[in-house]
Each structure stands twice: as C-alpha cells, then as structure tokens.
N, C-alpha and C. Protein backbone atom coordinates (compact mmCIF):
# COMPACT_ATOMS: atom_id res chain seq x y z
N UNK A 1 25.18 -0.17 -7.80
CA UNK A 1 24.03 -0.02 -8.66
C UNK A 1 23.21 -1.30 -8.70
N UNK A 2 24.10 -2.19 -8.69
CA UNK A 2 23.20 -3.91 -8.87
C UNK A 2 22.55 -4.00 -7.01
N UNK A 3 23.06 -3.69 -6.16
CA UNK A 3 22.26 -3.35 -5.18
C UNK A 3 21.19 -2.61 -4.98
N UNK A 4 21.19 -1.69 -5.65
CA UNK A 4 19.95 -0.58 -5.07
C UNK A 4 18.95 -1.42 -5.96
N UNK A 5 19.23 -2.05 -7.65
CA UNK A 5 18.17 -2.69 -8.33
C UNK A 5 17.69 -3.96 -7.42
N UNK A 6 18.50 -4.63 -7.05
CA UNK A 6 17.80 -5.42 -6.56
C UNK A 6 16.95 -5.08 -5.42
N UNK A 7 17.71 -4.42 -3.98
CA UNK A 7 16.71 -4.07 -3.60
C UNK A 7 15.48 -3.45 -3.97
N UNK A 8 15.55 -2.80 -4.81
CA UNK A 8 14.26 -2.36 -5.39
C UNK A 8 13.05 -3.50 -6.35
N UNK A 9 13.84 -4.36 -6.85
CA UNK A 9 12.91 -5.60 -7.09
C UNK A 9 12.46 -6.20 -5.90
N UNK A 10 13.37 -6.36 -5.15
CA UNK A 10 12.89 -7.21 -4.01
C UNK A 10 11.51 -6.42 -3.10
N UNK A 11 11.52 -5.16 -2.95
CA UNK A 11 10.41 -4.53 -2.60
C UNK A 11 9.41 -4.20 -3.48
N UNK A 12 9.94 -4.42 -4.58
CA UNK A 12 8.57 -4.28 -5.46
C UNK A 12 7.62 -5.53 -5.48
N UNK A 13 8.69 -7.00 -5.57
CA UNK A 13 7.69 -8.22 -5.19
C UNK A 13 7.35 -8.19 -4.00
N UNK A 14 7.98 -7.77 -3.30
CA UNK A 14 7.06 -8.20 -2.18
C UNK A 14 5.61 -6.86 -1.93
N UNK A 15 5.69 -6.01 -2.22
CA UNK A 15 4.12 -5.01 -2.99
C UNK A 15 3.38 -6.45 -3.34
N UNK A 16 3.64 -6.95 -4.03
CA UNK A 16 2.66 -7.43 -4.96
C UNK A 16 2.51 -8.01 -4.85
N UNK A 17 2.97 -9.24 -4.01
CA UNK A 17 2.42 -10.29 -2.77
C UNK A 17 1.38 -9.56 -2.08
N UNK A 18 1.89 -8.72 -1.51
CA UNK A 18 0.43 -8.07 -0.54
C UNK A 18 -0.31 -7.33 -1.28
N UNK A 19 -0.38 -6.88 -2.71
CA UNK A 19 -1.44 -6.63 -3.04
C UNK A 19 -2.24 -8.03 -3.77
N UNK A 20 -1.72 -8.59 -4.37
CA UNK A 20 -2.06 -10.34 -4.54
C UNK A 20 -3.17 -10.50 -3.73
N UNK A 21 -2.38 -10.91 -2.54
CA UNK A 21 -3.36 -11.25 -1.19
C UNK A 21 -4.54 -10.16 -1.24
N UNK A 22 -4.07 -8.37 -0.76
CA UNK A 22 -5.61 -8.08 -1.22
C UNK A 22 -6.96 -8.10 -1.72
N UNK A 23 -6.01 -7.91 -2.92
CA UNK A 23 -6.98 -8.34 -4.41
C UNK A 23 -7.44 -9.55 -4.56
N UNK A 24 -7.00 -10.73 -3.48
CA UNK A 24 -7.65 -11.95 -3.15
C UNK A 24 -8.33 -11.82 -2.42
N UNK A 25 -8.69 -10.97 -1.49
CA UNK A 25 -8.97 -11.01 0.10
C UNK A 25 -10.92 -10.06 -1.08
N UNK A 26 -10.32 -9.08 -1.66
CA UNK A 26 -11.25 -8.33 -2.09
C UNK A 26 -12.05 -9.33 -3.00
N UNK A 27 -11.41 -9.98 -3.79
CA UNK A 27 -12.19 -10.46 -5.08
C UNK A 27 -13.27 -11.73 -4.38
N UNK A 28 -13.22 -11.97 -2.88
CA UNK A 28 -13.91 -12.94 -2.64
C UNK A 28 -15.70 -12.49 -3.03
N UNK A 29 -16.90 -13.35 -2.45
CA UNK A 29 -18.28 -12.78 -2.75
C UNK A 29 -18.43 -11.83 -1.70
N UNK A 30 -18.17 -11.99 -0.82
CA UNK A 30 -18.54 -10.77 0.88
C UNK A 30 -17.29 -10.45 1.21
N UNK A 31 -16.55 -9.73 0.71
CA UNK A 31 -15.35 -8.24 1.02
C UNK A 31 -15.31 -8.03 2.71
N UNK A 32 -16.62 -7.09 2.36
CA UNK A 32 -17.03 -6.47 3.32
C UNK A 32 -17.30 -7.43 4.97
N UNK A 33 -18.02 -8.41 4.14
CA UNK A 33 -18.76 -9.21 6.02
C UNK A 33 -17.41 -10.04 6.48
N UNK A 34 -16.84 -10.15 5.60
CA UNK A 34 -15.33 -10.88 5.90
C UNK A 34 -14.60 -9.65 6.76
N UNK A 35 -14.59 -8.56 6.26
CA UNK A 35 -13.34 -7.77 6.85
C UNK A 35 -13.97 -7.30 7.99
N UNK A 36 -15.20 -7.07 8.50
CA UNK A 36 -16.06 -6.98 9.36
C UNK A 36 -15.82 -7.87 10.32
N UNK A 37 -16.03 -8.89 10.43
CA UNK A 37 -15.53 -10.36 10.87
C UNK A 37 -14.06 -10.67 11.14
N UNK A 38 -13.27 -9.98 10.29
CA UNK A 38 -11.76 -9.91 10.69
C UNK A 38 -11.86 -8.74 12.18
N UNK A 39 -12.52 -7.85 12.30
CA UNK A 39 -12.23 -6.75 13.24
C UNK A 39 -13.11 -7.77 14.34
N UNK A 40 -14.06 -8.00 13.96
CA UNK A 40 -14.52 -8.68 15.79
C UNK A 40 -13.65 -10.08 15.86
N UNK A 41 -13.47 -11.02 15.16
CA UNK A 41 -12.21 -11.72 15.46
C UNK A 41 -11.20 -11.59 16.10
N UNK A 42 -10.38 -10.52 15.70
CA UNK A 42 -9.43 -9.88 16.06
C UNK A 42 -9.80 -9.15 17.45
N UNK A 43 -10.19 -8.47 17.84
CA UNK A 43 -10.76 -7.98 19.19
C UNK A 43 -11.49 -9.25 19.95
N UNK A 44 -11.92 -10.52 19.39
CA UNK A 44 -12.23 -11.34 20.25
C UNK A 44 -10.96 -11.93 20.70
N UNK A 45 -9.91 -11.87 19.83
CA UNK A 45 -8.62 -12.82 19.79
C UNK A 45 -7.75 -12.03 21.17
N UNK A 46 -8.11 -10.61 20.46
CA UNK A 46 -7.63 -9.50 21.80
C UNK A 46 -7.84 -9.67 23.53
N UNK A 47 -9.42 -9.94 23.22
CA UNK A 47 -9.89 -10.22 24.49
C UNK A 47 -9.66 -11.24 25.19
N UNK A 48 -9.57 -12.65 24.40
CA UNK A 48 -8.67 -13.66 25.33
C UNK A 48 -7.37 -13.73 26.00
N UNK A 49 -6.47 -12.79 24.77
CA UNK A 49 -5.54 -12.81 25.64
C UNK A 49 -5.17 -11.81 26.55
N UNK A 50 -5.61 -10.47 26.21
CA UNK A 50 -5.64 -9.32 27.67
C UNK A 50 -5.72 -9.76 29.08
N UNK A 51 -6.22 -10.95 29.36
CA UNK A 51 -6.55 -11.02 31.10
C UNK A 51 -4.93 -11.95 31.39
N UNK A 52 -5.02 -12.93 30.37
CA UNK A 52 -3.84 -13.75 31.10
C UNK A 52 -2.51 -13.03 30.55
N UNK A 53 -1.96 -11.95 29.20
CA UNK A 53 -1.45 -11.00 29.38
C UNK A 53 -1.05 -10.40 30.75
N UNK A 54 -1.88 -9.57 31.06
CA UNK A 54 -2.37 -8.31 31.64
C UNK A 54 -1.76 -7.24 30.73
N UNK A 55 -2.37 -7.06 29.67
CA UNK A 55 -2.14 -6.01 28.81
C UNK A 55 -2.92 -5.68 27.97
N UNK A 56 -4.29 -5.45 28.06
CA UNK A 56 -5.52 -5.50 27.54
C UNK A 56 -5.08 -3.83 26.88
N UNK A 57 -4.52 -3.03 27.11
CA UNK A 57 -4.10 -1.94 26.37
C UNK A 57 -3.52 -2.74 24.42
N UNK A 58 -2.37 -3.07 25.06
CA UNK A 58 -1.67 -3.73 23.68
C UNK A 58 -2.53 -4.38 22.85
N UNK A 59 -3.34 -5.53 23.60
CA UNK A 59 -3.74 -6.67 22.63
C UNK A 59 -4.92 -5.82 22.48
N UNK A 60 -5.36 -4.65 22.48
CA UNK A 60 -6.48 -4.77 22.06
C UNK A 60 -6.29 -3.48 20.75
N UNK A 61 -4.84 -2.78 20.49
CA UNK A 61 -3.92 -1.90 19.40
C UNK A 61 -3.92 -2.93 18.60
N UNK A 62 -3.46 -3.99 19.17
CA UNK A 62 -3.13 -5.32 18.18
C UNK A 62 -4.07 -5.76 17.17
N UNK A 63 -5.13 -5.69 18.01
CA UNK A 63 -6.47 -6.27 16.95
C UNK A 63 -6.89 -4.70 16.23
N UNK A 64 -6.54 -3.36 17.05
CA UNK A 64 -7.25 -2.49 15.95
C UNK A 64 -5.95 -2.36 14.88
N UNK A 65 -4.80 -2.22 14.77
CA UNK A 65 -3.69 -2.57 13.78
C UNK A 65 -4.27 -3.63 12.45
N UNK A 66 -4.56 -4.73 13.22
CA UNK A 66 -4.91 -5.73 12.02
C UNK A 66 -6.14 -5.06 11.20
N UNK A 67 -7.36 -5.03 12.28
CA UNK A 67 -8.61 -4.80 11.48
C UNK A 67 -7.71 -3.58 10.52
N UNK A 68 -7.38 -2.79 11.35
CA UNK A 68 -7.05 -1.73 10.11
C UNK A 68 -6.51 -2.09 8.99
N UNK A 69 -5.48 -2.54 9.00
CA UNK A 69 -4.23 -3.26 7.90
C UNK A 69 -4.90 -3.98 7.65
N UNK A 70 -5.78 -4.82 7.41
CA UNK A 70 -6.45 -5.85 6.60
C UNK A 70 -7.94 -5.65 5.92
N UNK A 71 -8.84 -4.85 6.90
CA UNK A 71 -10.08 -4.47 6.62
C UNK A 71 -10.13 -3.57 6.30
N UNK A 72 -9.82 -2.58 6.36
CA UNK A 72 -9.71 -0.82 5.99
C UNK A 72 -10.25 0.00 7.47
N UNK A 73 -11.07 1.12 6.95
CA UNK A 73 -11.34 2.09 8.02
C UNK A 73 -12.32 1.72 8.62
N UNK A 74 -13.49 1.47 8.31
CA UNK A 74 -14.47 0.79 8.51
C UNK A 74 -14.40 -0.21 9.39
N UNK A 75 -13.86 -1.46 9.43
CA UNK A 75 -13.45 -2.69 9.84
C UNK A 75 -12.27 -1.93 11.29
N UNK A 76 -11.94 -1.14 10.93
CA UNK A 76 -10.72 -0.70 12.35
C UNK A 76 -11.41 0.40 13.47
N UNK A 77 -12.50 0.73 12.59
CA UNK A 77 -13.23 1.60 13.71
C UNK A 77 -13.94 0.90 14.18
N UNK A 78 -14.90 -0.03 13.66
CA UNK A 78 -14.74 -1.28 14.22
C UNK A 78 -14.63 -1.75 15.45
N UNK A 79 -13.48 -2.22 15.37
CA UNK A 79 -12.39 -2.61 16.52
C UNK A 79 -12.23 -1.91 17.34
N UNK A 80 -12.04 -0.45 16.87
CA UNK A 80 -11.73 0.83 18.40
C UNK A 80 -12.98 0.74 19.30
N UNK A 81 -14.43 0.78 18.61
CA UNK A 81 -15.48 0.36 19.30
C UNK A 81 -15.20 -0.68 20.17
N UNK A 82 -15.17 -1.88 19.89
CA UNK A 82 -15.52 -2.68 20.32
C UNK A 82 -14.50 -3.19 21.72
N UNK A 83 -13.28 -2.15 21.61
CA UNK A 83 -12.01 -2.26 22.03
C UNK A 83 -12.36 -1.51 23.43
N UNK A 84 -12.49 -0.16 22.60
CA UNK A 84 -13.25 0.43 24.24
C UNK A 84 -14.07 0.04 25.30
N UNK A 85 -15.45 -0.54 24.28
CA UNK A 85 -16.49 -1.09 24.97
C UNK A 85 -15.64 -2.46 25.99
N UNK A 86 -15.20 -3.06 25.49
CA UNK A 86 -14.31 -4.57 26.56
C UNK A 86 -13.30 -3.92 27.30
N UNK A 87 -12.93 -2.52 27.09
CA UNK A 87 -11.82 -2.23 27.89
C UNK A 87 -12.51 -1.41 29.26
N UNK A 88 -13.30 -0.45 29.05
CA UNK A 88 -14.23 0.42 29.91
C UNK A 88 -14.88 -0.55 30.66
N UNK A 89 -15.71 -1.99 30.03
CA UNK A 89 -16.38 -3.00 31.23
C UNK A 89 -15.79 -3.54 31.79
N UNK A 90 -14.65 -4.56 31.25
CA UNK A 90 -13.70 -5.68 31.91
C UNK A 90 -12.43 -5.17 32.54
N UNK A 91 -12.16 -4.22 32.23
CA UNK A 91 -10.16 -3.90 32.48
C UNK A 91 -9.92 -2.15 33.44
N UNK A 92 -11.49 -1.59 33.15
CA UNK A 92 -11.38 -0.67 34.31
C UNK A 92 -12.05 -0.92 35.76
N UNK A 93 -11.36 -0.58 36.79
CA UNK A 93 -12.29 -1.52 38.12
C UNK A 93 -13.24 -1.17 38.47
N UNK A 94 -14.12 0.17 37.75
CA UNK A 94 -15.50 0.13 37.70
C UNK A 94 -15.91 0.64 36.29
N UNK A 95 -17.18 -0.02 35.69
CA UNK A 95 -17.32 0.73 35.21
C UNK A 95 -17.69 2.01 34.38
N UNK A 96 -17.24 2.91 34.07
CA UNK A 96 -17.45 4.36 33.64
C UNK A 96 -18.96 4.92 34.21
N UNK A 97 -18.98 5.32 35.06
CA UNK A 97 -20.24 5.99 35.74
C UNK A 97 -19.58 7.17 36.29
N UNK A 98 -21.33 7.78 36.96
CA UNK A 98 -20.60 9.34 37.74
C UNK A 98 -20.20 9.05 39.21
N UNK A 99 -19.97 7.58 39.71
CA UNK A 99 -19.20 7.34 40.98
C UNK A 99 -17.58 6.99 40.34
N UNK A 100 -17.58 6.77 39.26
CA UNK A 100 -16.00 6.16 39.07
C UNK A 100 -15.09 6.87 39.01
N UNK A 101 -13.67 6.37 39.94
CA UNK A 101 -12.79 7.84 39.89
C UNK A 101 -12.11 8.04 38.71
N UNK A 102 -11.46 9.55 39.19
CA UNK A 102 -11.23 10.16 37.73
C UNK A 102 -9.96 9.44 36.77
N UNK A 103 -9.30 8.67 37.83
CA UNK A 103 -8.06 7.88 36.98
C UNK A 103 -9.10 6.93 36.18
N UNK A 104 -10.00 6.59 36.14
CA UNK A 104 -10.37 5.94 35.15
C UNK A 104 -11.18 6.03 34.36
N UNK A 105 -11.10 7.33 33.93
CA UNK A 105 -11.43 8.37 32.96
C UNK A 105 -10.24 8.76 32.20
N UNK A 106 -9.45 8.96 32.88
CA UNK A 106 -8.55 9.35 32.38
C UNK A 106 -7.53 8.30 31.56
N UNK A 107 -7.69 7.04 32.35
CA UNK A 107 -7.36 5.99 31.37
C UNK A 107 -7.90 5.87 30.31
N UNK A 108 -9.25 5.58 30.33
CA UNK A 108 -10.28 5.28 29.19
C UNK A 108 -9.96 6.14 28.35
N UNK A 109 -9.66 7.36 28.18
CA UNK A 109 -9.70 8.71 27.34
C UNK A 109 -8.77 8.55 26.68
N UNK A 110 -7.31 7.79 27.61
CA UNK A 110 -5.98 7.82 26.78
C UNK A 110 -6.69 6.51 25.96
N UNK A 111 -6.81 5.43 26.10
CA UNK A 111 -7.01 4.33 25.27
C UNK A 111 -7.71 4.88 24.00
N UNK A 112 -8.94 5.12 24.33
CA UNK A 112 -9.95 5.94 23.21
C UNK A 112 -8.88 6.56 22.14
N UNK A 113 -8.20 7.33 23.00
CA UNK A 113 -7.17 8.59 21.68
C UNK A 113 -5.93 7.99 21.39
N UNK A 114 -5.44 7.10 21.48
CA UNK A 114 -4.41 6.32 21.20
C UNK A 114 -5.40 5.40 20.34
N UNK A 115 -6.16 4.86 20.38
CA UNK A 115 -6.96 4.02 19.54
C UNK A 115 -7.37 4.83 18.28
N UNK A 116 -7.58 5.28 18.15
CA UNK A 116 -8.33 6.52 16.92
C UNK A 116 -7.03 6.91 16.09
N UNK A 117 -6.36 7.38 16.99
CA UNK A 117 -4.88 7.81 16.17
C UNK A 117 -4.21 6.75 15.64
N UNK A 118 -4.21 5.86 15.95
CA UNK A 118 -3.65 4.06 15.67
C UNK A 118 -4.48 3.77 14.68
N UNK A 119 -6.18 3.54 14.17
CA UNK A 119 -6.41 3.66 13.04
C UNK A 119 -6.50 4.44 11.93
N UNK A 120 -6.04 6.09 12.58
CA UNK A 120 -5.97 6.78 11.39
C UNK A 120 -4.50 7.00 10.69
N UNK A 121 -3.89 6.58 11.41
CA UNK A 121 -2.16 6.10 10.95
C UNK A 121 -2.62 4.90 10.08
N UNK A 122 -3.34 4.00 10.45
CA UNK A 122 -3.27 3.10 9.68
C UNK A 122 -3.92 3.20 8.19
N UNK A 123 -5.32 3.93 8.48
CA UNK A 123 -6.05 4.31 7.49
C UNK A 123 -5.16 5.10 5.96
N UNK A 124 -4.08 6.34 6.93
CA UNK A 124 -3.20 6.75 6.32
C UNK A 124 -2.02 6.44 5.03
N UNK A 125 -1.46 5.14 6.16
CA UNK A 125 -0.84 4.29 5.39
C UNK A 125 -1.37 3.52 4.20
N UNK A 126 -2.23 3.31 4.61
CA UNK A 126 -3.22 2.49 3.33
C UNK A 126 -3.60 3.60 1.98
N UNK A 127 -3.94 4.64 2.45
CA UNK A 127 -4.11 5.29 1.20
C UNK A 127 -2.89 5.88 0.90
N UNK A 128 -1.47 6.09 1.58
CA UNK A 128 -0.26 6.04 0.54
C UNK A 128 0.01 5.34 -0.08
N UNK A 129 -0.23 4.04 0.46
CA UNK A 129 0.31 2.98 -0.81
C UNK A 129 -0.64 2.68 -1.82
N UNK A 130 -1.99 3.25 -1.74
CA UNK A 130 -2.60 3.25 -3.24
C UNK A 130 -2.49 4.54 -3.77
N UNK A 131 -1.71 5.35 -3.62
CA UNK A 131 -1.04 6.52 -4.00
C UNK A 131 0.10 5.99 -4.83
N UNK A 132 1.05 5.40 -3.57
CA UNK A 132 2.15 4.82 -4.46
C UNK A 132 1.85 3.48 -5.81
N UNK A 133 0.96 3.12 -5.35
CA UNK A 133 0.25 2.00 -6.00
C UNK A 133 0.39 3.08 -7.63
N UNK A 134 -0.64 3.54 -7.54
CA UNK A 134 -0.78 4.45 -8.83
C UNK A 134 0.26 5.08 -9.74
N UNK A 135 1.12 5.61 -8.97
CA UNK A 135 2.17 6.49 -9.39
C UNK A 135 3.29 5.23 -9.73
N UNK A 136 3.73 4.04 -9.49
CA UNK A 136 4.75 3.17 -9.96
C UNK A 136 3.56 2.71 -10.92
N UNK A 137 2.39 2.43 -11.26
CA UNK A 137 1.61 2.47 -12.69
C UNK A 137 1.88 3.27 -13.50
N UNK A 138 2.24 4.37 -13.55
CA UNK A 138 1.92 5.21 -14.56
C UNK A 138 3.44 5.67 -14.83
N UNK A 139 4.25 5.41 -13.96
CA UNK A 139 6.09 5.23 -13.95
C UNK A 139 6.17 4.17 -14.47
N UNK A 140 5.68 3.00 -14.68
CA UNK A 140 6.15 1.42 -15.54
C UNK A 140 5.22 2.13 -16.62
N UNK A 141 4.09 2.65 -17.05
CA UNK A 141 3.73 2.78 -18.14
C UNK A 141 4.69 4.03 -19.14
N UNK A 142 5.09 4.93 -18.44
CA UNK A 142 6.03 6.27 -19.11
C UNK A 142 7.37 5.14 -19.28
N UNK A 143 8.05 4.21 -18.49
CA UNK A 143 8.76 4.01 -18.48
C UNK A 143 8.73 3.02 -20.21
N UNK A 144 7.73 2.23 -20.09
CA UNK A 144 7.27 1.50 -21.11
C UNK A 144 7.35 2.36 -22.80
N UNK A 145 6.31 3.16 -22.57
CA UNK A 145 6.46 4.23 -23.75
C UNK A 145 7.99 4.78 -24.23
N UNK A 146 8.39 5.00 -22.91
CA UNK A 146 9.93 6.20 -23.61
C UNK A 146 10.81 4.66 -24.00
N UNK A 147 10.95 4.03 -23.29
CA UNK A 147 11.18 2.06 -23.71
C UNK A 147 11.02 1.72 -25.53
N UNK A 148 10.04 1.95 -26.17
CA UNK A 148 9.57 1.97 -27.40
C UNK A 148 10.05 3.53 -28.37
N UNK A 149 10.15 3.99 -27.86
CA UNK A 149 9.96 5.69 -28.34
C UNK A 149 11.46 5.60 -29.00
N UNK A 150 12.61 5.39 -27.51
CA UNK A 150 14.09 5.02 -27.86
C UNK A 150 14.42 3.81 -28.68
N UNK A 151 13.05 3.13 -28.77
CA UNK A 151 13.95 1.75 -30.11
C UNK A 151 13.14 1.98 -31.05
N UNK A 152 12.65 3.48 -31.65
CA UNK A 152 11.75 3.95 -32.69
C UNK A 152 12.83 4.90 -33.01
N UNK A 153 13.95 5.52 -32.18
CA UNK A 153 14.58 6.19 -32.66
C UNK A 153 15.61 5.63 -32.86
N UNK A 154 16.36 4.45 -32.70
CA UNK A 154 17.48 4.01 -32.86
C UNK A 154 17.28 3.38 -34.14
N UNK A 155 16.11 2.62 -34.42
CA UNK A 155 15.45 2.43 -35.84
C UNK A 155 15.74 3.43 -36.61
N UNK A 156 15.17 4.71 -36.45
CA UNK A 156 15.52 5.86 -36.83
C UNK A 156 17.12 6.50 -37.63
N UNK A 157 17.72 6.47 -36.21
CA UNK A 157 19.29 6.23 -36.82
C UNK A 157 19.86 5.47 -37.32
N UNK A 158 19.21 3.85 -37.49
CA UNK A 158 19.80 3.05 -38.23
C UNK A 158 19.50 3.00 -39.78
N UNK A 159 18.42 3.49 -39.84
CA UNK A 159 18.21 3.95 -41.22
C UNK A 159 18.49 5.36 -42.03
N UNK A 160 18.78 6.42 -41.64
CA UNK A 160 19.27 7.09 -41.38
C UNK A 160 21.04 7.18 -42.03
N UNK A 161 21.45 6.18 -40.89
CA UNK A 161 22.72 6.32 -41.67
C UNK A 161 22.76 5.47 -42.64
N UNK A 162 21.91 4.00 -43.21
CA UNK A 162 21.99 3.34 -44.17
C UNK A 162 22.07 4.55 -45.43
N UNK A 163 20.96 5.27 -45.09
CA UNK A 163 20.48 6.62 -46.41
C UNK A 163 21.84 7.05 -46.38
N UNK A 164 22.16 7.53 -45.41
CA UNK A 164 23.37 8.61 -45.71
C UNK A 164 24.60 7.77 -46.62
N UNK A 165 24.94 6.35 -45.68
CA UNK A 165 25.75 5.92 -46.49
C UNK A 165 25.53 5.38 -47.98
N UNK A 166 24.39 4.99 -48.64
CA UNK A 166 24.29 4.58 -49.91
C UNK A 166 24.31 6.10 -50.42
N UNK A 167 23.75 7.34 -50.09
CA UNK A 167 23.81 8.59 -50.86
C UNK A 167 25.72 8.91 -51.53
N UNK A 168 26.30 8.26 -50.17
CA UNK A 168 27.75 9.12 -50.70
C UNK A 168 28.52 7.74 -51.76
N UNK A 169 28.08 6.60 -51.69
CA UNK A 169 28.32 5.55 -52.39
C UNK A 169 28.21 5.72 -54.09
N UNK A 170 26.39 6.59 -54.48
CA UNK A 170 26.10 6.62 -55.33
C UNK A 170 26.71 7.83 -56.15
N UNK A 171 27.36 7.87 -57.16
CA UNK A 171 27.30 9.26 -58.08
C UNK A 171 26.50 10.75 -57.95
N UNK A 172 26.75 11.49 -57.50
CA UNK A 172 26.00 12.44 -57.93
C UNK A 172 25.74 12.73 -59.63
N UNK A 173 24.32 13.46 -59.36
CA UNK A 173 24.12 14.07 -61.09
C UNK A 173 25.40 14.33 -61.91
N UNK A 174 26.10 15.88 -60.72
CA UNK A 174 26.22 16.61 -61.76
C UNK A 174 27.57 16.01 -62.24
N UNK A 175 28.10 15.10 -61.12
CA UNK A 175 29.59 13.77 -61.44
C UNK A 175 29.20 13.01 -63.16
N UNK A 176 27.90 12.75 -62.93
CA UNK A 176 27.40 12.07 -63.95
C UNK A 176 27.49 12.69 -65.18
N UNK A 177 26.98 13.89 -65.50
CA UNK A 177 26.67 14.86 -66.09
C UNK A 177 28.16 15.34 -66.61
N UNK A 178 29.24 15.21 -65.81
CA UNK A 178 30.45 16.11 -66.48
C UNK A 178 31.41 14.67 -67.23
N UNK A 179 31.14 13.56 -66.44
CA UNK A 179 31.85 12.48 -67.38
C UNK A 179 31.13 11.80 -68.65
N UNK A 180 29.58 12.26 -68.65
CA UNK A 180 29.71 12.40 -70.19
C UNK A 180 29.89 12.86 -71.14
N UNK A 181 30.29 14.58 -70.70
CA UNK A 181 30.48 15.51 -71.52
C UNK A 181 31.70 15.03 -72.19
C-alpha cells in the first residue's frame, strides 16, 4: 500500500513539474510566436542533422514530436509542413514532379502519413492529460469536501455521545418525582 502511494505521489509531482513548466512556457508575453519558433527550430535542428545522420525520416518525427509536445497542434503542423517541404526538396533524389519515379511518391506519401498521425497522437495525448488534468481537480476537491464532511461527523459523534452520556448521569423527572413523594 505504501508503494502504490508513493508511486502515485511520485507521478503526481512529476505532472506538475511539467505542468509548472507549461504554465511557464504559457504565462510568458508571446505563447504563441515562441511555440511557433519552437516548431521551425526544431525542424531547423532536424535539418542539420538528417544529412550527416542519414535519417532525415527520424530527425525530422523528432522535431514534429517536440513541436507537438511543447507547442500544441498548431506549432506541430507546423513542423509536418515544413518537414515535408525539406524532405520532398533535399532527401528525395528528385524533386516531386510528373518525371519523378513513383518510389518517390510513394516515399513522400509514407512520410506525409506517418507525420500527421505522429502529431495527432500527439495532439491526442495532450488533450488527455488536460482531461486528466481536470478530473484529479475535481477528485482532490470531492476528496477535500468528503475530508471535512467526515470531521463534521466525527464532531458529530463526539458530541453526541457527550449528550448521551450526561443524559444517563442526570436523574430523570419521574426518579425525581417519586423520591419526593
């Protein structure tokens, strides 16, 4: 039992480190031109290393992963743009016209749809955890309430039995009533 709590603290701080950081990342003056700037960063960062790589596929998931996970949807589509566009000019050996053969169409197409699906997994993920975000709010707040509710009722019983016990302490009437007769 002291295991599963802790693990469960331990993943709850670390939530809140990365929402911390968010909510830092968000609360700056430009959100937006920043996380914008994270996706062509990131795809520029991509693009240097794809040639001496040779894996301009990966590093360029890599940068749409981040933009996604850091910038949102926006900022990762982004990246799939910009991912394609450097992958279709630089990394196919011609490119994309009606002379180019069909393997590299057929590459481009897989990249494209592996790219899209890679930010909408990501996009995904992001709005579960402000799902989950919400729902452990409103579970620490029920938890909070029934928290108070149970030391309103133990109050309850503690007074309660004080009553009961001074009632059987004290005389009744009609005790009263027959020892003065």
């Amino acid at each position: 039992m002291v295991s599963a709590y802790w693990l469960t603290a331990m993943r709850s701080d670390t939530m809140k480190n990365y929402r911390a950081y968010r909510s830092n990342l968000a609360m700056s003056k430009h959100p937006r031109l920043q996380h914008y700037g994270l996706a062509v960063i990131a795809c520029g960062v991509a693009l240097a290393l794809a040639r001496p790589l040779d894996a301009p596929s990966s590093c360029f998931l890599l940068a749409i992963i981040v933009s996604g996970l850091f910038g949102g949807r926006g900022p990762g589509l982004l990246a799939v743009g910009f991912s394609a566009i450097a992958f279709s000019f630089l990394f196919l050996p011609s490119p994309l016209s009606l002379s180019s053969p069909s393997s590299s169409y057929f590459r481009f197409g897989v990249f494209v749809v592996t790219a899209l699906t890679t930010s909408q997994l990501i996009e995904a993920k992001r709005r579960l955890e402000e799902s989950r975000r919400r729902i452990d709010e409103a579970l620490s707040s029920t938890q909070a309430r029934l928290y108070r509710a149970t030391q309103i009722a133990t109050v309850a019983e503690l007074a309660a039995s004080i009553a009961h016990e001074q009632a059987m302490r004290r005389p009744s009437r009609r005790s009263l009533q027959k020892t003065r007769r």
